[in-house]
N, C-alpha and C. Protein backbone atom coordinates (compact mmCIF):
# COMPACT_ATOMS: atom_id res chain seq x y z
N UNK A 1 -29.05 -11.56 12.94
CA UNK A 1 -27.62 -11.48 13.20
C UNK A 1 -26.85 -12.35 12.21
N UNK A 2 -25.90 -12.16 12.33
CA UNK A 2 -24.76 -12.45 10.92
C UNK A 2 -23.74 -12.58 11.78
N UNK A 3 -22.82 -14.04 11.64
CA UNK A 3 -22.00 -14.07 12.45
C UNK A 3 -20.38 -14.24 10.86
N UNK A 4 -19.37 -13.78 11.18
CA UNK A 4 -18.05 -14.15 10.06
C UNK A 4 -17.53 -14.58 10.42
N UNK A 5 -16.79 -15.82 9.79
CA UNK A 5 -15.52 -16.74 10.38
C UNK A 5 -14.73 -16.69 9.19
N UNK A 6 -13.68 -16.37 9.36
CA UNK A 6 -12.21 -16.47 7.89
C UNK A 6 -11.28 -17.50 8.57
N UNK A 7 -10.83 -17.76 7.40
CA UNK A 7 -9.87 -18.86 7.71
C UNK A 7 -8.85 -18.76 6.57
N UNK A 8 -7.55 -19.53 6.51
CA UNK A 8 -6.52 -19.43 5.36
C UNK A 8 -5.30 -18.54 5.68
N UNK A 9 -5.24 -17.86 6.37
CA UNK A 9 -4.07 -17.10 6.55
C UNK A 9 -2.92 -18.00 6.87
N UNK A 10 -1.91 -17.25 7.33
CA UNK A 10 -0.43 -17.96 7.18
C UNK A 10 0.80 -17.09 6.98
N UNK A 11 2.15 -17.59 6.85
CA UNK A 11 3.00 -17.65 6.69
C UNK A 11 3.24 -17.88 5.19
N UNK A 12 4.18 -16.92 4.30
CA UNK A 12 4.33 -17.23 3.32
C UNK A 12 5.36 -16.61 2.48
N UNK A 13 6.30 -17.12 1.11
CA UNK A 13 7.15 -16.09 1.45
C UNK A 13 6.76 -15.19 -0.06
N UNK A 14 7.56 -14.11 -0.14
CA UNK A 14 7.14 -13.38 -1.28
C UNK A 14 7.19 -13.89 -2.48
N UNK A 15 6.28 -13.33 -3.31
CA UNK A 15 5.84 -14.25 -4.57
C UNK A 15 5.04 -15.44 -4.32
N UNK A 16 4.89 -15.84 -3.42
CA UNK A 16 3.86 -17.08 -2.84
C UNK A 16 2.16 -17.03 -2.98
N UNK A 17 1.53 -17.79 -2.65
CA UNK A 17 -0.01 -17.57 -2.85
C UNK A 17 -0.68 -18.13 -1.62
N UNK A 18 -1.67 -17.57 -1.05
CA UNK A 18 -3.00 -17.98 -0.03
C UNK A 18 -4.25 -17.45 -0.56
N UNK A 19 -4.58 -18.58 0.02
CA UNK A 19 -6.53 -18.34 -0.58
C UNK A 19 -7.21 -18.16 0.79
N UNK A 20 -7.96 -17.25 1.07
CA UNK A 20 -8.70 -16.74 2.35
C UNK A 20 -10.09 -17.57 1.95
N UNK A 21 -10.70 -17.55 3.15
CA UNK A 21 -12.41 -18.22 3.22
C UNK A 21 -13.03 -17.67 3.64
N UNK A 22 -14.18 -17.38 3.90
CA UNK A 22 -15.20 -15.98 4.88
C UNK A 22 -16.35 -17.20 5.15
N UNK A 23 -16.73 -17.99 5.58
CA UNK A 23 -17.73 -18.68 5.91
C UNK A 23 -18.99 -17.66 7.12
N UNK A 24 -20.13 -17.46 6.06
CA UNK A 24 -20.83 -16.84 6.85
C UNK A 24 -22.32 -17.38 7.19
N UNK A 25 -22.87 -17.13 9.00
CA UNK A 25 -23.87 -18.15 9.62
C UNK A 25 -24.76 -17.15 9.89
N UNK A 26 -25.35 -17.53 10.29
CA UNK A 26 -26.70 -16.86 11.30
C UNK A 26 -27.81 -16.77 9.87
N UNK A 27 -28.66 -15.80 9.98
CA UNK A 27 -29.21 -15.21 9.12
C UNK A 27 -28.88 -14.63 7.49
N UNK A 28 -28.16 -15.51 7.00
CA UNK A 28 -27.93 -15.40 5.76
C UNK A 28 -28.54 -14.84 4.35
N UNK A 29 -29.52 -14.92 4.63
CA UNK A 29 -30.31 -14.89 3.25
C UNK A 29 -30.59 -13.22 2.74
N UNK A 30 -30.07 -12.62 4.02
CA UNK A 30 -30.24 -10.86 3.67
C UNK A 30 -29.36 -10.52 3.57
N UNK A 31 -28.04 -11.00 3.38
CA UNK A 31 -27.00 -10.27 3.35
C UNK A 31 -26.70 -10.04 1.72
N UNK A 32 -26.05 -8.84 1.31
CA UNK A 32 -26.14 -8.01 0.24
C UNK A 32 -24.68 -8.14 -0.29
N UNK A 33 -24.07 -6.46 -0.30
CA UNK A 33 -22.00 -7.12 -0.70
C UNK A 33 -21.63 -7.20 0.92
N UNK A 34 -21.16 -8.01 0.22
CA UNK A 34 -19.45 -8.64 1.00
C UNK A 34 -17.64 -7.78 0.33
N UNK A 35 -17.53 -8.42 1.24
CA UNK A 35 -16.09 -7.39 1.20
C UNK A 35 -14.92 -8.25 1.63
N UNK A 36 -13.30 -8.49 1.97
CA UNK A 36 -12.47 -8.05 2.37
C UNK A 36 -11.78 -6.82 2.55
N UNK A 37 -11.05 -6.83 3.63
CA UNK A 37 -10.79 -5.48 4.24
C UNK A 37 -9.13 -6.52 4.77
N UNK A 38 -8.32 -5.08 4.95
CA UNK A 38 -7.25 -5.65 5.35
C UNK A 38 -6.45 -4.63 6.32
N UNK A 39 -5.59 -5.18 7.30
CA UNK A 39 -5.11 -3.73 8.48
C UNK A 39 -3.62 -3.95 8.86
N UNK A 40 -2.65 -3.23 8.08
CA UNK A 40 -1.06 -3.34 8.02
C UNK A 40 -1.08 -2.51 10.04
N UNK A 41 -0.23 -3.26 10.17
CA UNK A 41 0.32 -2.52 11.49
C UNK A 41 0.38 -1.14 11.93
N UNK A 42 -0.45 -0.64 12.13
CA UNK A 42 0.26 1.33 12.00
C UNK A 42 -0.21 1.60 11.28
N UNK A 43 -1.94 1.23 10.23
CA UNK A 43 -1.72 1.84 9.31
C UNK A 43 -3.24 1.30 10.29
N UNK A 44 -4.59 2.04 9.13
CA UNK A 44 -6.22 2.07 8.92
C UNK A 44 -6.37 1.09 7.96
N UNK A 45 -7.49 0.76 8.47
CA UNK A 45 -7.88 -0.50 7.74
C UNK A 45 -8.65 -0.23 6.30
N UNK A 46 -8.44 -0.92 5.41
CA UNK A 46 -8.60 -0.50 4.10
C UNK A 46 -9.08 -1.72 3.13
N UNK A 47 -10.24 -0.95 2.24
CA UNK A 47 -10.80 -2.05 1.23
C UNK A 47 -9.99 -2.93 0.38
N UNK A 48 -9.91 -4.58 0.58
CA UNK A 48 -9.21 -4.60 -0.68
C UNK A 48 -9.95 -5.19 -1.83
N UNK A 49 -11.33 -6.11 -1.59
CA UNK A 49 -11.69 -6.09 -3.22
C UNK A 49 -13.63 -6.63 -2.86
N UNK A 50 -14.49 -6.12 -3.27
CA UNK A 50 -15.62 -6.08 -2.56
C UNK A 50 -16.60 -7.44 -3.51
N UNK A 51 -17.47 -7.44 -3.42
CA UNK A 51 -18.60 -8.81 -4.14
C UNK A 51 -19.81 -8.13 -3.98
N UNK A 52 -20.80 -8.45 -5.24
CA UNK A 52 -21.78 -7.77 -4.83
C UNK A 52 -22.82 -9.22 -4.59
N UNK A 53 -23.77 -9.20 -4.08
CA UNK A 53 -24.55 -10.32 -3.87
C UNK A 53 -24.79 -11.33 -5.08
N UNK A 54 -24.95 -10.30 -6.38
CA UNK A 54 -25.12 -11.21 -7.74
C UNK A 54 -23.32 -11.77 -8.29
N UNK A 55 -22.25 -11.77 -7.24
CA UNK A 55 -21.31 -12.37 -7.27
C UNK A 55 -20.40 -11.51 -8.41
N UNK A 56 -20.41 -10.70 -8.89
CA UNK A 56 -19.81 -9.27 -9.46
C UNK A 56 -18.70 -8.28 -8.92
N UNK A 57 -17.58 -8.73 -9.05
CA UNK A 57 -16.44 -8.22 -7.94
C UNK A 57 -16.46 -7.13 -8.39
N UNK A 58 -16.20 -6.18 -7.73
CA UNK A 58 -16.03 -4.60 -7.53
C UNK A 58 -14.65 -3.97 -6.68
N UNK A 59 -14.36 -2.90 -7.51
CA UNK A 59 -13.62 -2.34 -6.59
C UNK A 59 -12.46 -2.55 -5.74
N UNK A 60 -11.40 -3.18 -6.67
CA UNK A 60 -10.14 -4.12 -5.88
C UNK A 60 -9.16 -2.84 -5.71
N UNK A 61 -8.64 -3.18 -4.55
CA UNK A 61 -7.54 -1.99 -4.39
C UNK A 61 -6.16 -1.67 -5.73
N UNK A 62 -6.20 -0.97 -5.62
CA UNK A 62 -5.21 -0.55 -7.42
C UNK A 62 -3.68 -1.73 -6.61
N UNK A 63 -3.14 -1.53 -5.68
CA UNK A 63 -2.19 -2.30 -5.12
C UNK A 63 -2.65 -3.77 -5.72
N UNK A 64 -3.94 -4.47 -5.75
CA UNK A 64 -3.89 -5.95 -5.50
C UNK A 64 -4.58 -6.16 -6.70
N UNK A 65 -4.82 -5.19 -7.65
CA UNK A 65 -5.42 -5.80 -8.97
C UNK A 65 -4.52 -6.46 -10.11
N UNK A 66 -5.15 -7.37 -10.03
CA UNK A 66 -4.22 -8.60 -11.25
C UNK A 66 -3.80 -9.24 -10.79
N UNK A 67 -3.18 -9.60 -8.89
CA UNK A 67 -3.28 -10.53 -8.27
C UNK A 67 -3.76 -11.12 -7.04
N UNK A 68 -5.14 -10.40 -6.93
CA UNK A 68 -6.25 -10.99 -6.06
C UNK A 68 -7.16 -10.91 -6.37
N UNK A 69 -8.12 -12.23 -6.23
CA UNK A 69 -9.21 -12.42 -6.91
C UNK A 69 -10.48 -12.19 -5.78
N UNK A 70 -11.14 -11.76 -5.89
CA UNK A 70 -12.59 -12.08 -4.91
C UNK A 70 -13.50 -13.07 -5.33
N UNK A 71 -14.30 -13.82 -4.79
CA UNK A 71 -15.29 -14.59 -5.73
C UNK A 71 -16.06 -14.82 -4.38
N UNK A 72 -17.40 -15.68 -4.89
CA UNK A 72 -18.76 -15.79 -3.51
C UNK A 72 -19.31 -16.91 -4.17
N UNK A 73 -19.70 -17.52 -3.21
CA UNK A 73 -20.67 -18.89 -3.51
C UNK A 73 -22.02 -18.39 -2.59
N UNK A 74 -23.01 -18.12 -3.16
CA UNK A 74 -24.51 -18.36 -2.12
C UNK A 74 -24.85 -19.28 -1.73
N UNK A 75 -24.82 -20.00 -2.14
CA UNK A 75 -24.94 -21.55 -1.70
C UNK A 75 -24.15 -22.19 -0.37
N UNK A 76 -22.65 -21.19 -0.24
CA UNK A 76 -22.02 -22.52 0.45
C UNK A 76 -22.09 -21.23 1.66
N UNK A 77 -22.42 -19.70 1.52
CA UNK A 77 -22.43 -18.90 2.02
C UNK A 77 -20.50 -18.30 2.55
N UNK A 78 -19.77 -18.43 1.94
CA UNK A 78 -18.90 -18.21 1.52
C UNK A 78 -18.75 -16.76 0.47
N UNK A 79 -17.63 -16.29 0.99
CA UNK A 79 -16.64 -15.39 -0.25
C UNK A 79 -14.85 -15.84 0.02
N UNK A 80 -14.48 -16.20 -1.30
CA UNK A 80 -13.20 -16.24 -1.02
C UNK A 80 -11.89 -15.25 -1.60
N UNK A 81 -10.84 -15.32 -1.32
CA UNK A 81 -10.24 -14.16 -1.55
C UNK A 81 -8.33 -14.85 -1.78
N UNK A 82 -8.39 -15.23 -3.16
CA UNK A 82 -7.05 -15.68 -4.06
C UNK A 82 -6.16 -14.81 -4.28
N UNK A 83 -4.96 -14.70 -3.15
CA UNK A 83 -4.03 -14.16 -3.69
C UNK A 83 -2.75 -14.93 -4.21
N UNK A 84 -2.94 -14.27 -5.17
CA UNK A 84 -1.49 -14.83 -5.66
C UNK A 84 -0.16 -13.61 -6.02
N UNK A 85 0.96 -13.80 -5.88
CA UNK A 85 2.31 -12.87 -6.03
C UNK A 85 2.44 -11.74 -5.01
N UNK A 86 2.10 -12.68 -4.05
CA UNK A 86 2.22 -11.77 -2.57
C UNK A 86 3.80 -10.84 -2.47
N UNK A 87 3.62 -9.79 -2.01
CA UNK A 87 4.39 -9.15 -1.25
C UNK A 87 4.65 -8.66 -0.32
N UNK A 88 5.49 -8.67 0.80
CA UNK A 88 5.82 -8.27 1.79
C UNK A 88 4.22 -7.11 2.28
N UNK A 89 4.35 -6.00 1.43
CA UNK A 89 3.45 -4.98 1.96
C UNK A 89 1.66 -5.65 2.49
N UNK A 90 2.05 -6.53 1.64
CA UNK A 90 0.48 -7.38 1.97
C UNK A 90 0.60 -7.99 3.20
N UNK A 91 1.15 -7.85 3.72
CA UNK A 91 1.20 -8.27 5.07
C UNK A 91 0.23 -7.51 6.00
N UNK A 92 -0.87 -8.06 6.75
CA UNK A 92 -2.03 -7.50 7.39
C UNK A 92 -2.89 -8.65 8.15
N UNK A 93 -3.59 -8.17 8.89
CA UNK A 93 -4.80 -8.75 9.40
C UNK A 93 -5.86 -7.97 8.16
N UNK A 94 -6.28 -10.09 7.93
CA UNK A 94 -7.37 -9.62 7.01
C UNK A 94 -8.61 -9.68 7.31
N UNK A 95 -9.38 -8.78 6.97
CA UNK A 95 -10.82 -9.29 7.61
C UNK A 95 -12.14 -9.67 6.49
N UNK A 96 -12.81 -9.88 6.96
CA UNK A 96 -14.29 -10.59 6.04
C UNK A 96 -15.39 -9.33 6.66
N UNK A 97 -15.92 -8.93 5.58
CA UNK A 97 -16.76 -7.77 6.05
C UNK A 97 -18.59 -8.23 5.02
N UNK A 98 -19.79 -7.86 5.65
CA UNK A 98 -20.89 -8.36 5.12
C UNK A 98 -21.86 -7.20 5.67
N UNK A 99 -22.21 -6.72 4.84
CA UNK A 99 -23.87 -5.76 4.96
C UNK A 99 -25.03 -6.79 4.51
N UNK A 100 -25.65 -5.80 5.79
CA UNK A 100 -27.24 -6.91 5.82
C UNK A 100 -28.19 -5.77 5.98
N UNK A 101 -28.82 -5.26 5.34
CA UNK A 101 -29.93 -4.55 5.53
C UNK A 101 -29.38 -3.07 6.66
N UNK A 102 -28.46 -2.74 6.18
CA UNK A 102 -28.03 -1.26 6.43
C UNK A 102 -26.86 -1.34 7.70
N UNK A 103 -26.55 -2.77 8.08
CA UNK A 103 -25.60 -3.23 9.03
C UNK A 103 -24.55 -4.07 9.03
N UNK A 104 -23.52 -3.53 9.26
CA UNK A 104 -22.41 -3.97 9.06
C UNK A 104 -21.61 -5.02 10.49
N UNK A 105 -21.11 -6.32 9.87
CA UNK A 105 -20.60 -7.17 10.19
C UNK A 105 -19.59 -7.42 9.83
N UNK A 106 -18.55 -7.76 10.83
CA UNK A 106 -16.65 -8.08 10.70
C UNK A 106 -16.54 -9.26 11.24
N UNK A 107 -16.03 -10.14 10.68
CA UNK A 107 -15.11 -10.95 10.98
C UNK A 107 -14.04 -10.81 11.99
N UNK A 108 -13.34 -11.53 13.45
CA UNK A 108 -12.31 -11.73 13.71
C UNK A 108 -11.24 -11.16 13.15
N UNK A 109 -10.76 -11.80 12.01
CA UNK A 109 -9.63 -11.26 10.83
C UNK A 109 -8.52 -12.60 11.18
N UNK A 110 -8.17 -13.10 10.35
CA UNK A 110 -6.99 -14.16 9.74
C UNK A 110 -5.41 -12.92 9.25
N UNK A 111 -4.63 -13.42 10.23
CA UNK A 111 -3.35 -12.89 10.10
C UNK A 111 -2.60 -13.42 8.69
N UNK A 112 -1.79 -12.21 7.82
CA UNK A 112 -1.10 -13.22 6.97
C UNK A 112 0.21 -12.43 7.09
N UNK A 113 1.41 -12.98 6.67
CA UNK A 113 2.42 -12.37 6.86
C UNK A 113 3.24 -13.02 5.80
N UNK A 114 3.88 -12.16 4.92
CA UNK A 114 4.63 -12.40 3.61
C UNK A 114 5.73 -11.83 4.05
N UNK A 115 6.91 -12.48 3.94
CA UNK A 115 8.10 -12.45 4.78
C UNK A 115 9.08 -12.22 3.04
N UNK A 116 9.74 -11.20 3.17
CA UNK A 116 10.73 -10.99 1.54
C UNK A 116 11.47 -12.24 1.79
């Protein structure tokens, strides 16, 4: 089992920056990519920029490329997730997402809200 905890969300206003945390426990050592995922009000929840285990970001949503970064530490069992030049639309519950051997694990999710 694979447990996710995120942290970093907030209040912030547009053009502003937050850095998300994914601290991940249990059984660590099998887990493969990692992900953020993010869920606007009324809307489906959607990829926004993935990690592959050899720490190789993949796949950032066309919306958040050039100002969100993904990155992963193995070591600290961590992925973190740098946004910077927030806008309003980024406003979501974000979540921390982790495959482990063909099973998928979510995070809670850390609220952020970018206010124009």
């Amino acid at each position: 089992q694979v447990q996710l905890a995120e942290s970093g969300g907030g209040l912030v206003q547009a053009g502003g920056s937050l850095s998300l945390s994914c601290l991940a426990s249990g059984k660590t050592w099998t887990i493969g990519g990692m992900a953020w995922y993010r869920q606007a009000p009324g809307k489906e929840r959607e990829m926004v920029a993935r990690i592959t285990r050899g720490r190789i970001p993949k796949d950032y949503l066309d919306s958040v490329k050039g100002r969100f970064t993904i990155s992963r530490d193995n070591d600290k069992n961590t992925i973190g997730l740098q946004m910077n030049s927030l806008r309003p639309e980024d406003t979501a519950v974000y979540y921390c997402y982790a495959s482990d051997r063909g099973l998928d694990y979510w995070g809670q999710g850390t609220r952020v809200n970018v206010s124009a």
